[in-house]
PDB file of N, CA and C in Angstrom:
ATOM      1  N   UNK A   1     186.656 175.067  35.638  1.00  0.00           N
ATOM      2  CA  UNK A   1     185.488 174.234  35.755  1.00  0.00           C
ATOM      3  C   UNK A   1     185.552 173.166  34.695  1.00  0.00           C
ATOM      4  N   UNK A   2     185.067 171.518  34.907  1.00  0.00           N
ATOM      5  CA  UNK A   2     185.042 171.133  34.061  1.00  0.00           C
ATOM      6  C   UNK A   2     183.881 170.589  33.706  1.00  0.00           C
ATOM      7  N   UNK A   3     183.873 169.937  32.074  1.00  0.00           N
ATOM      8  CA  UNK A   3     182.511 170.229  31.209  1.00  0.00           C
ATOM      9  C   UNK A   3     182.471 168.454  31.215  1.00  0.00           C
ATOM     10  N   UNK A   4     181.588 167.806  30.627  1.00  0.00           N
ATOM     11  CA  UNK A   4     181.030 166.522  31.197  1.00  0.00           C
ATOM     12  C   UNK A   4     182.128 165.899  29.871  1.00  0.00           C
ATOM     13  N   UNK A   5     182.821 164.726  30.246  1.00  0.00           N
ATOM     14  CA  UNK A   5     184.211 164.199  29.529  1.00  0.00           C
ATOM     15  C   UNK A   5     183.992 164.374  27.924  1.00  0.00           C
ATOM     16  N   UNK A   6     183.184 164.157  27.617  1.00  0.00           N
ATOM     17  CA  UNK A   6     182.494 163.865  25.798  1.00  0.00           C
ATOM     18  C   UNK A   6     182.634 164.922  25.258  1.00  0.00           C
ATOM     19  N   UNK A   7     182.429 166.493  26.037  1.00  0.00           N
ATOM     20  CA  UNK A   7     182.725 167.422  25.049  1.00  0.00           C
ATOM     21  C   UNK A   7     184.332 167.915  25.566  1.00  0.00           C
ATOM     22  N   UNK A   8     184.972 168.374  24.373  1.00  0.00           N
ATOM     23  CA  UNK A   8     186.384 168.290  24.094  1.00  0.00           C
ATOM     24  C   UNK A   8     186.625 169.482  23.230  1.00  0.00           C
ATOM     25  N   UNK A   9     185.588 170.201  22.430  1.00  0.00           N
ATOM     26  CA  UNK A   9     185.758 171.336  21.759  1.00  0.00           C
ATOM     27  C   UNK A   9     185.800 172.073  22.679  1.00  0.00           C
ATOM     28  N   UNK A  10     187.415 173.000  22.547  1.00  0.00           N
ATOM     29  CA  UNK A  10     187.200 174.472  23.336  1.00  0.00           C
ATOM     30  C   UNK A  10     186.152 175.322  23.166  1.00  0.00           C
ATOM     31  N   UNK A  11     185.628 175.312  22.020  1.00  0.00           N
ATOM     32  CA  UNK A  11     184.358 176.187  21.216  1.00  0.00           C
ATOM     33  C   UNK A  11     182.834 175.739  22.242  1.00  0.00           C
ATOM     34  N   UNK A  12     183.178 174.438  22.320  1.00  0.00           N
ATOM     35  CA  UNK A  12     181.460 173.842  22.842  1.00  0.00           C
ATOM     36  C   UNK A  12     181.678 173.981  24.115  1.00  0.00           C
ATOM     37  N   UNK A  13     183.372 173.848  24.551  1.00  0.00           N
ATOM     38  CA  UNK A  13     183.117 173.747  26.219  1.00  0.00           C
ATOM     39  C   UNK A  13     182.974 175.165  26.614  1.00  0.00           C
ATOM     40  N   UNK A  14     183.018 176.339  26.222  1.00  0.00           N
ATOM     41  CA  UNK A  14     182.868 177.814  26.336  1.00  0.00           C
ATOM     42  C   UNK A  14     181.725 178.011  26.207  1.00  0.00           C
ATOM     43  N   UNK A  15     180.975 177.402  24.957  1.00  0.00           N
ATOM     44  CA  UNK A  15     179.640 177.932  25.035  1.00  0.00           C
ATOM     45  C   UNK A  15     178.869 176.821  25.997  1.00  0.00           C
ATOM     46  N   UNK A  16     179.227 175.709  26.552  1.00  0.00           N
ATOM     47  CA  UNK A  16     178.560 174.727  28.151  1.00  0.00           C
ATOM     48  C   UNK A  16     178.971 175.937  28.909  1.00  0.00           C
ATOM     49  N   UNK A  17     179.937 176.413  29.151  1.00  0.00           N
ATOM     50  CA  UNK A  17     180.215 176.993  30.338  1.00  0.00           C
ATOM     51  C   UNK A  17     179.626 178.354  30.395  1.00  0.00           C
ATOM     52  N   UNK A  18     179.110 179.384  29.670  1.00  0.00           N
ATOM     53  CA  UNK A  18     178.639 180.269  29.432  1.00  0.00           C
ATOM     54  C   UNK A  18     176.995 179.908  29.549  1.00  0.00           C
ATOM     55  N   UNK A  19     176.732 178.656  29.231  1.00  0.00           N
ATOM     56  CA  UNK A  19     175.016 178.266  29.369  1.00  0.00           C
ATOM     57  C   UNK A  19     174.972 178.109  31.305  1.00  0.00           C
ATOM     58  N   UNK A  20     175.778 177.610  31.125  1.00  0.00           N
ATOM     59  CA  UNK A  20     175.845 177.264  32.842  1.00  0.00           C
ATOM     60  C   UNK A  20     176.032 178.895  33.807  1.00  0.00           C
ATOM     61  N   UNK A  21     176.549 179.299  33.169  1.00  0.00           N
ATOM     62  CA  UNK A  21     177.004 180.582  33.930  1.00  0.00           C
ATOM     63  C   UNK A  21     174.978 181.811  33.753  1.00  0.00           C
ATOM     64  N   UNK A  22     174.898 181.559  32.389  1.00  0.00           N
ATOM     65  CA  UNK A  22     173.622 182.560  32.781  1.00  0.00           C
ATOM     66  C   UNK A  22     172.163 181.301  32.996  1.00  0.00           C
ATOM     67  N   UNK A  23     172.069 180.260  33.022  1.00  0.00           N
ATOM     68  CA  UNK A  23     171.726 179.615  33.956  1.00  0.00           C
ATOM     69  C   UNK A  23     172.062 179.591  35.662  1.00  0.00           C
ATOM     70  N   UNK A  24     172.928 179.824  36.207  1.00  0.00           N
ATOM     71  CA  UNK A  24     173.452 180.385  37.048  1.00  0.00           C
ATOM     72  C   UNK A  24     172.874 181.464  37.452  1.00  0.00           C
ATOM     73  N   UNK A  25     172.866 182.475  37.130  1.00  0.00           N
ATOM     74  CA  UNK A  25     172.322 183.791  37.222  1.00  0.00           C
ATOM     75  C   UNK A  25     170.920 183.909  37.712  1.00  0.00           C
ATOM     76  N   UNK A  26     169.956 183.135  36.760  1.00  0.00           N
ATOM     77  CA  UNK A  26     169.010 182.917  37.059  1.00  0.00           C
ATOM     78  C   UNK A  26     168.384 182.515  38.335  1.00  0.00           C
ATOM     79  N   UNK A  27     169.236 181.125  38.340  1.00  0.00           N
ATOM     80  CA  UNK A  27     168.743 180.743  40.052  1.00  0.00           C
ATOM     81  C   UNK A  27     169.206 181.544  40.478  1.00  0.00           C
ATOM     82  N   UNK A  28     170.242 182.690  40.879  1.00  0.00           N
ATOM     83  CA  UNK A  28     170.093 183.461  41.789  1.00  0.00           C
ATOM     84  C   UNK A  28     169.255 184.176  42.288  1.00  0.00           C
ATOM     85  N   UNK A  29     168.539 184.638  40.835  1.00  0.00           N
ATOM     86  CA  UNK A  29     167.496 185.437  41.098  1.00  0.00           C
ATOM     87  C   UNK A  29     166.452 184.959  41.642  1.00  0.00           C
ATOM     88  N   UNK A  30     166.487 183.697  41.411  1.00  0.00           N
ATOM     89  CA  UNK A  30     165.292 182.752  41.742  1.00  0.00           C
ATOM     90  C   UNK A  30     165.247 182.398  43.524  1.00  0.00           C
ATOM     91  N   UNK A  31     166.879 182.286  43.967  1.00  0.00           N
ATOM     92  CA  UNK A  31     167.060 181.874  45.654  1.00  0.00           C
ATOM     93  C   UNK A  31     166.501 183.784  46.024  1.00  0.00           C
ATOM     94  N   UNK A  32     166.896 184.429  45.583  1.00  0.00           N
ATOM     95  CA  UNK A  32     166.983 186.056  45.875  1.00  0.00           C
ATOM     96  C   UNK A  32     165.281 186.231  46.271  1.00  0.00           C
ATOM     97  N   UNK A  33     164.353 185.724  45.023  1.00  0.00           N
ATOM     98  CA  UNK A  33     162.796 186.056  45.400  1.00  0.00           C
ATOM     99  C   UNK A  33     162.406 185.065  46.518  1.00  0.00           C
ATOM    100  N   UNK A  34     163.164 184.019  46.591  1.00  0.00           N
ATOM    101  CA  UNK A  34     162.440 183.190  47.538  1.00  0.00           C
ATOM    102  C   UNK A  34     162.990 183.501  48.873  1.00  0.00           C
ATOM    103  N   UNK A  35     163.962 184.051  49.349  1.00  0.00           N
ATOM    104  CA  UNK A  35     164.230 184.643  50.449  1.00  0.00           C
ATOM    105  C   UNK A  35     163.305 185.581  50.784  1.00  0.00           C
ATOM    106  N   UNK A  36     163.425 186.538  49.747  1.00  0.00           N
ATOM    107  CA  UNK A  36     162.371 187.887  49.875  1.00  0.00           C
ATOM    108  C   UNK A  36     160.885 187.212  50.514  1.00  0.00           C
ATOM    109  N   UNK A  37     160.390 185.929  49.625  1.00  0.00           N
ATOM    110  CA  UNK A  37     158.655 185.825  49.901  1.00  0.00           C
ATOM    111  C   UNK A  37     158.882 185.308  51.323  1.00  0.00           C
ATOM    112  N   UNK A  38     159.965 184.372  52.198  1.00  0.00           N
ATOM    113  CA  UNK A  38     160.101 183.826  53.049  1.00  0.00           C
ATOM    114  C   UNK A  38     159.987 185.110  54.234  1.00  0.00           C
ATOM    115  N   UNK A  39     160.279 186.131  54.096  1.00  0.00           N
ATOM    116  CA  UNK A  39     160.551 187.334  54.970  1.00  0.00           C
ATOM    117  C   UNK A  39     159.254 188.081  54.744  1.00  0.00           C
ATOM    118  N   UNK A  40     158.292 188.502  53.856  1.00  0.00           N
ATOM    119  CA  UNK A  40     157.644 188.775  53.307  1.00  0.00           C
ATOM    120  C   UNK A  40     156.433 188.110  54.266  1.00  0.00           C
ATOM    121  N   UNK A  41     156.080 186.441  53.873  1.00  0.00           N
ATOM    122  CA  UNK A  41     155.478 185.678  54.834  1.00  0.00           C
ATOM    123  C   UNK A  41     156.040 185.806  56.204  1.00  0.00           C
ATOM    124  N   UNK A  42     156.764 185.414  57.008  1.00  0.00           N
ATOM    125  CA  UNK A  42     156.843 185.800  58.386  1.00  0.00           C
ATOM    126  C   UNK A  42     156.179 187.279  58.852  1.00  0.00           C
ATOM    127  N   UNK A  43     156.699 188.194  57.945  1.00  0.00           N
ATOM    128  CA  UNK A  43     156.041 189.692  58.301  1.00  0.00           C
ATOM    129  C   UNK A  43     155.059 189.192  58.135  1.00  0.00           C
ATOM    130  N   UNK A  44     153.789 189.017  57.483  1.00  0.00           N
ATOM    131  CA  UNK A  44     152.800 189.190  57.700  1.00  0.00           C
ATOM    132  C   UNK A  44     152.350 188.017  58.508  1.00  0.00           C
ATOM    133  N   UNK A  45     152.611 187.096  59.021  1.00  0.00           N
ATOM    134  CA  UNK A  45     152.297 186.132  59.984  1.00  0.00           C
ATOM    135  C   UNK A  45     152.385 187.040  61.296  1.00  0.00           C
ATOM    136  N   UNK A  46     153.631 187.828  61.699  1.00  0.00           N
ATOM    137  CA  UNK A  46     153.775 188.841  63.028  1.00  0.00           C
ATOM    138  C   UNK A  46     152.780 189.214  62.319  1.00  0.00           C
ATOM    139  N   UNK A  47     152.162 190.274  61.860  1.00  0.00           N
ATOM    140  CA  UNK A  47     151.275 191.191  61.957  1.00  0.00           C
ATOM    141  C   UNK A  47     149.631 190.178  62.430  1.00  0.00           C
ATOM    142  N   UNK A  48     149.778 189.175  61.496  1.00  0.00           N
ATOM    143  CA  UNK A  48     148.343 188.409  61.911  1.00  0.00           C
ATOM    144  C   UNK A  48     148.140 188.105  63.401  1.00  0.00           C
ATOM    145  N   UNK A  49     149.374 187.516  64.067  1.00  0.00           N
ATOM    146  CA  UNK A  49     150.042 187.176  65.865  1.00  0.00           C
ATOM    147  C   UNK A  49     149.398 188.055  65.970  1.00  0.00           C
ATOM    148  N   UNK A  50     150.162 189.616  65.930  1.00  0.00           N
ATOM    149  CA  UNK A  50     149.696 190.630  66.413  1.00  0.00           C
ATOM    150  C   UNK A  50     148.274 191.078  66.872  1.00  0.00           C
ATOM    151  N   UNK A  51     147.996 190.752  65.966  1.00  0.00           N
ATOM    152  CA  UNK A  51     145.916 191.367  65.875  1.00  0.00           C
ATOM    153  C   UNK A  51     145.390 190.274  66.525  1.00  0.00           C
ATOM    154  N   UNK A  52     145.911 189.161  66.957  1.00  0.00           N
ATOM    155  CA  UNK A  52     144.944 187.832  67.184  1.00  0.00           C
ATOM    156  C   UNK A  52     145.038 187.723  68.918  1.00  0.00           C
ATOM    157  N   UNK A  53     145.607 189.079  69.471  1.00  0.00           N
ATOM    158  CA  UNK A  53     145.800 188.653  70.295  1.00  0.00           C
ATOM    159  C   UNK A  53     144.654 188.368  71.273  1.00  0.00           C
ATOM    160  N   UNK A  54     144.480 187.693  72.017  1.00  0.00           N
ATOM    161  CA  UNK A  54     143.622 187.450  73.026  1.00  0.00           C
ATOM    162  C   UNK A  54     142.225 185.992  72.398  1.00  0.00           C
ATOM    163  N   UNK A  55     142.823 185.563  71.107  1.00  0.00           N
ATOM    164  CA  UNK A  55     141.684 185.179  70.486  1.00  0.00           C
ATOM    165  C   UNK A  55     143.202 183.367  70.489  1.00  0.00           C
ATOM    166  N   UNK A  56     142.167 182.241  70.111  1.00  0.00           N
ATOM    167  CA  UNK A  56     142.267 181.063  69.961  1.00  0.00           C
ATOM    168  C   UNK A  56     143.298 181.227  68.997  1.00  0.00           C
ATOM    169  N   UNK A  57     143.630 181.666  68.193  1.00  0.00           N
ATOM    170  CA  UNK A  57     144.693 181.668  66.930  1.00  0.00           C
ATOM    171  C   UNK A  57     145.893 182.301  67.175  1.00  0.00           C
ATOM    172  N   UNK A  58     145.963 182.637  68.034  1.00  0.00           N
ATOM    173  CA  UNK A  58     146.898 183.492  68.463  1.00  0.00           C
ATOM    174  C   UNK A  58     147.885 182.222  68.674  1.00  0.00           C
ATOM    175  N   UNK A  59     148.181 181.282  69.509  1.00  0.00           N
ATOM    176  CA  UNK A  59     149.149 179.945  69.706  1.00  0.00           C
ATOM    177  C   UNK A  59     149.673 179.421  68.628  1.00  0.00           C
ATOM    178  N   UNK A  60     148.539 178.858  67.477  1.00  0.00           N
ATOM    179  CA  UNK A  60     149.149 178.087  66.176  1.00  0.00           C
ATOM    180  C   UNK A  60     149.630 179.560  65.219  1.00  0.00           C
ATOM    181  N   UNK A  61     149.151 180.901  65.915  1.00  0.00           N
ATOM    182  CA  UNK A  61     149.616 181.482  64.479  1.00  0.00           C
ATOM    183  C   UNK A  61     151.230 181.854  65.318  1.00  0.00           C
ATOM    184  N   UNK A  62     151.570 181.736  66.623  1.00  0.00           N
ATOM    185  CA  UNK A  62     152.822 181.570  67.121  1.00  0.00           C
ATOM    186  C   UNK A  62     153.645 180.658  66.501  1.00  0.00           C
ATOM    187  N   UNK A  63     153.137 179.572  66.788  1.00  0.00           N
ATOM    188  CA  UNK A  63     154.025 178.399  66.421  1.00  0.00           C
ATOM    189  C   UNK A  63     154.456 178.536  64.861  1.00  0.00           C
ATOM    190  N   UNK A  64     153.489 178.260  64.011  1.00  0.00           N
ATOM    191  CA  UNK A  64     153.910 178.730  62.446  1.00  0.00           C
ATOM    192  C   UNK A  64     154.821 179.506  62.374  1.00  0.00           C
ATOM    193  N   UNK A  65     154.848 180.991  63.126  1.00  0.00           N
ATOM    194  CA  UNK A  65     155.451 181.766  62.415  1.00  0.00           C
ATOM    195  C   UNK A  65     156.863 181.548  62.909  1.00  0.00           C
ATOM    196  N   UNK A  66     157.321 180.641  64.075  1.00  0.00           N
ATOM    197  CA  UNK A  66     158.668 180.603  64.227  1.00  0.00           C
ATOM    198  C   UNK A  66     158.860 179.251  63.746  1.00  0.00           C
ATOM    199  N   UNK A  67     157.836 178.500  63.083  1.00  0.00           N
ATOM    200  CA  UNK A  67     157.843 176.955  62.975  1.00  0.00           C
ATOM    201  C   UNK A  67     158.543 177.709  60.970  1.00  0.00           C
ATOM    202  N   UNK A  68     158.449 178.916  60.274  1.00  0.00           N
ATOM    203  CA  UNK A  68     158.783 179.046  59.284  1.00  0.00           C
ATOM    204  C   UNK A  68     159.549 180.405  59.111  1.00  0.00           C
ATOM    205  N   UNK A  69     159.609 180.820  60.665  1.00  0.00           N
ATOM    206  CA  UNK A  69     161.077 181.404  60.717  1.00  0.00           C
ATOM    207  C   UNK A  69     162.347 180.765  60.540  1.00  0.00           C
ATOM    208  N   UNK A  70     162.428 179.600  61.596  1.00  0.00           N
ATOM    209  CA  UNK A  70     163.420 178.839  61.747  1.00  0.00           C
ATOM    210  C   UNK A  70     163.932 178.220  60.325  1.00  0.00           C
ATOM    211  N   UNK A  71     162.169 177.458  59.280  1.00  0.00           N
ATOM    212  CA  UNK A  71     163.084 177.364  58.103  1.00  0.00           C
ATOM    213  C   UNK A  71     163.453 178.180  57.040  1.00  0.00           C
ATOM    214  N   UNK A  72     163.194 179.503  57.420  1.00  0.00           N
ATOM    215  CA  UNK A  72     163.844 180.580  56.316  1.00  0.00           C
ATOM    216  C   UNK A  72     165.051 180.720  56.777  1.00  0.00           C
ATOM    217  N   UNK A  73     165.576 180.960  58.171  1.00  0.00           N
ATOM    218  CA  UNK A  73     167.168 180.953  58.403  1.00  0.00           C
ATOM    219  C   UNK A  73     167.804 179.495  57.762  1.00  0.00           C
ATOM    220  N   UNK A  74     167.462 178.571  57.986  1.00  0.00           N
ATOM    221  CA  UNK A  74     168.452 177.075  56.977  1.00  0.00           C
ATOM    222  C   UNK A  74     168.296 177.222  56.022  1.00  0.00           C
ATOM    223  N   UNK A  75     167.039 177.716  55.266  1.00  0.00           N
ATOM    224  CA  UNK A  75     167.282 177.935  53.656  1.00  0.00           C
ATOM    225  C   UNK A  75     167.908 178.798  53.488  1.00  0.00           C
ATOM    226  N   UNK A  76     167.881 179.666  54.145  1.00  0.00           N
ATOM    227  CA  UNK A  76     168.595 180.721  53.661  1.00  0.00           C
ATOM    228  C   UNK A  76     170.462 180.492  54.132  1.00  0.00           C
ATOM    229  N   UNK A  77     170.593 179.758  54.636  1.00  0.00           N
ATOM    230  CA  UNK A  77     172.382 179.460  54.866  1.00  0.00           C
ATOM    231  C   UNK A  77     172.523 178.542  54.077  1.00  0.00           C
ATOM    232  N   UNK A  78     171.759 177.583  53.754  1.00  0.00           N
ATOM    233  CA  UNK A  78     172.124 176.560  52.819  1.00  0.00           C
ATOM    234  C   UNK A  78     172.383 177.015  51.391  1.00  0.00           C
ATOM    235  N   UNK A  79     170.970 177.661  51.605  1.00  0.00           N
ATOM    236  CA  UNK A  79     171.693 178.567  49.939  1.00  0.00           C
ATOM    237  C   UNK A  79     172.625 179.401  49.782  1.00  0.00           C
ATOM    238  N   UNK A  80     172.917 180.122  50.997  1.00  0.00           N
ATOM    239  CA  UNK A  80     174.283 180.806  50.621  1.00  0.00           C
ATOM    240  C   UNK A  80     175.374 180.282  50.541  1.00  0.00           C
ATOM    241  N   UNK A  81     175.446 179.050  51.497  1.00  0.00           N
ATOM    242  CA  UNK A  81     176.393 178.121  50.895  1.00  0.00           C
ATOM    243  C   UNK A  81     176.763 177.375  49.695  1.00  0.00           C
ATOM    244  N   UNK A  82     175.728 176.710  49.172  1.00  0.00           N
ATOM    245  CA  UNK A  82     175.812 176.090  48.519  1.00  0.00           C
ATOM    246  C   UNK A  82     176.095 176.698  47.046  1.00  0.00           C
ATOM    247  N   UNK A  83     175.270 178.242  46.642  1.00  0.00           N
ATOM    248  CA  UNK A  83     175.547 179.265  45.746  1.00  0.00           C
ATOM    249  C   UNK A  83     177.077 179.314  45.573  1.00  0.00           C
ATOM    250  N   UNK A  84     177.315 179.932  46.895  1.00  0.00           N
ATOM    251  CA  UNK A  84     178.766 180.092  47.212  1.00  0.00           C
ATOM    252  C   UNK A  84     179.715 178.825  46.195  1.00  0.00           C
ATOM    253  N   UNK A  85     179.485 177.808  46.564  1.00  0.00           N
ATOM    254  CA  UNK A  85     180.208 176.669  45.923  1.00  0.00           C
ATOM    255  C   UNK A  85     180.238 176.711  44.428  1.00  0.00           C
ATOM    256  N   UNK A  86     178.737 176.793  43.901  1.00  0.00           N
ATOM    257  CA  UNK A  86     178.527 176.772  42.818  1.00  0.00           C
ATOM    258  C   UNK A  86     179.409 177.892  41.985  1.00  0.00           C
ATOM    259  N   UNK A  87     178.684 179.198  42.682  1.00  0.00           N
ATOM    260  CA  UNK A  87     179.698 180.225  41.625  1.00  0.00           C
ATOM    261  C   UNK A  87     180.820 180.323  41.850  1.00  0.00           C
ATOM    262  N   UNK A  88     182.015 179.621  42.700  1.00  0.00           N
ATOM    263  CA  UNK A  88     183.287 179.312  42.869  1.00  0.00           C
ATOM    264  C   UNK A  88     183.743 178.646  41.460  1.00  0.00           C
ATOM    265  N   UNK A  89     182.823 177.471  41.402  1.00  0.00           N
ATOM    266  CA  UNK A  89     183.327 176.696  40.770  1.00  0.00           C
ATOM    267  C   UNK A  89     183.041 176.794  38.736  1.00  0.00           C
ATOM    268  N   UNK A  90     181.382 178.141  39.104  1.00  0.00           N
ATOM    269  CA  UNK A  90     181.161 178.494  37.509  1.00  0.00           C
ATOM    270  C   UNK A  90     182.345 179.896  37.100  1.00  0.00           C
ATOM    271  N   UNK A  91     182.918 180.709  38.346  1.00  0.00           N
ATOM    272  CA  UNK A  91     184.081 181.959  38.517  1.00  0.00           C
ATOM    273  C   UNK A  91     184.682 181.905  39.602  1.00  0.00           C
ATOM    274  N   UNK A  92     185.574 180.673  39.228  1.00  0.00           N
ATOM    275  CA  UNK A  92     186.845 181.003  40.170  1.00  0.00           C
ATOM    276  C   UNK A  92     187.827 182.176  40.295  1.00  0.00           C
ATOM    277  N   UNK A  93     187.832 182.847  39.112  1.00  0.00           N
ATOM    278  CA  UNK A  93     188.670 184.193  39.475  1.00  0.00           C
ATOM    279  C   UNK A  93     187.772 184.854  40.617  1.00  0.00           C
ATOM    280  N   UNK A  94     186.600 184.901  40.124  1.00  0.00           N
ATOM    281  CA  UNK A  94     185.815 186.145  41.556  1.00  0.00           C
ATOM    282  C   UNK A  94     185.811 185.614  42.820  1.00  0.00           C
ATOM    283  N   UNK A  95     185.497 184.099  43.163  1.00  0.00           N
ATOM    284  CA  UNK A  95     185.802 183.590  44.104  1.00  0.00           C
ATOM    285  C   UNK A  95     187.249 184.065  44.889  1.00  0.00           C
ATOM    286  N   UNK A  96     188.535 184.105  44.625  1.00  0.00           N
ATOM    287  CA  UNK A  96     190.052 184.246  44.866  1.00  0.00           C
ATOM    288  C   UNK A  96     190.056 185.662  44.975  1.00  0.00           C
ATOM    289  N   UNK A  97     189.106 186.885  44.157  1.00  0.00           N
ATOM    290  CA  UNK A  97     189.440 188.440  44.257  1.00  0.00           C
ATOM    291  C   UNK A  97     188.885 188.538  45.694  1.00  0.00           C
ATOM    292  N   UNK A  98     187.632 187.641  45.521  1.00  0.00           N
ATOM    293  CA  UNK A  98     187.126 188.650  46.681  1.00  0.00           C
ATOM    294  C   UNK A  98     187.479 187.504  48.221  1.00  0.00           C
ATOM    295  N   UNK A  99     188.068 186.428  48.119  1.00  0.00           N
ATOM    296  CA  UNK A  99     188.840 185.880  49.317  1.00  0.00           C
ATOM    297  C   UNK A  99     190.092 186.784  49.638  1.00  0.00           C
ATOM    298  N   UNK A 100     190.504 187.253  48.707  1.00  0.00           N
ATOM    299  CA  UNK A 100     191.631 188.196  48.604  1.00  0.00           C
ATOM    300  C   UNK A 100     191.624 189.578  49.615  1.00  0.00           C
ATOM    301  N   UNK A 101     190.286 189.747  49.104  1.00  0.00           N
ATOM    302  CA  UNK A 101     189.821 191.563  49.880  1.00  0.00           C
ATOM    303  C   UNK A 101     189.058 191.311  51.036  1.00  0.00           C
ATOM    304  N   UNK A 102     188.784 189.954  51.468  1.00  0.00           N
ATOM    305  CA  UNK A 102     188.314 189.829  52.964  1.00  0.00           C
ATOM    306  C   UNK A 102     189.396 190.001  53.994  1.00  0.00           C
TER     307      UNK A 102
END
């Protein structure tokens, strides 16, 4: 990986790359809860569908819930993609082990 041209210390570019790496981490955890609340919300949107049936809300609470199904599946590929890239490029060894064992 490389560190922005100006730093040149092996010392500073280890500790950039180590800030980046548990920065890293973080957003994972961070794409990880927001998947969860995205699944989380749809469930309880079905359950609201569910109970509404026969009543006026029942249509828009349809539409919503596949109107934010649909965007939890693209967020959710985009981020696995794009993660994907990222931690390639913050651990390329783990990237290559585990292309290796697919």
């Amino acid at each position: 990986m490389s560190v922005p041209g100006n730093i040149t210390n092996p010392k500073v570019q280890a500790a950039y790359q180590s800030d980046l790496v548990e920065r890293y981490q973080k957003l994972e955890k961070a794409a990880d809860q927001t998947i969860q609340s995205f699944a989380n919300l749809i469930d309880e949107l079905g359950k609201l569908k569910k109970e509404s049936a026969g009543t006026e809300v029942k249509e828009p609470l349809g539409k919503i819930t596949n109107e934010v199904n649909n965007s939890s599946v693209y967020i959710t590929q985009m981020l696995a993609e794009q993660m994907k890239l990222i931690h390639g490029t913050l651990n390329p060894e783990a990237l290559v082990s585990s292309e290796e064992s697919a």
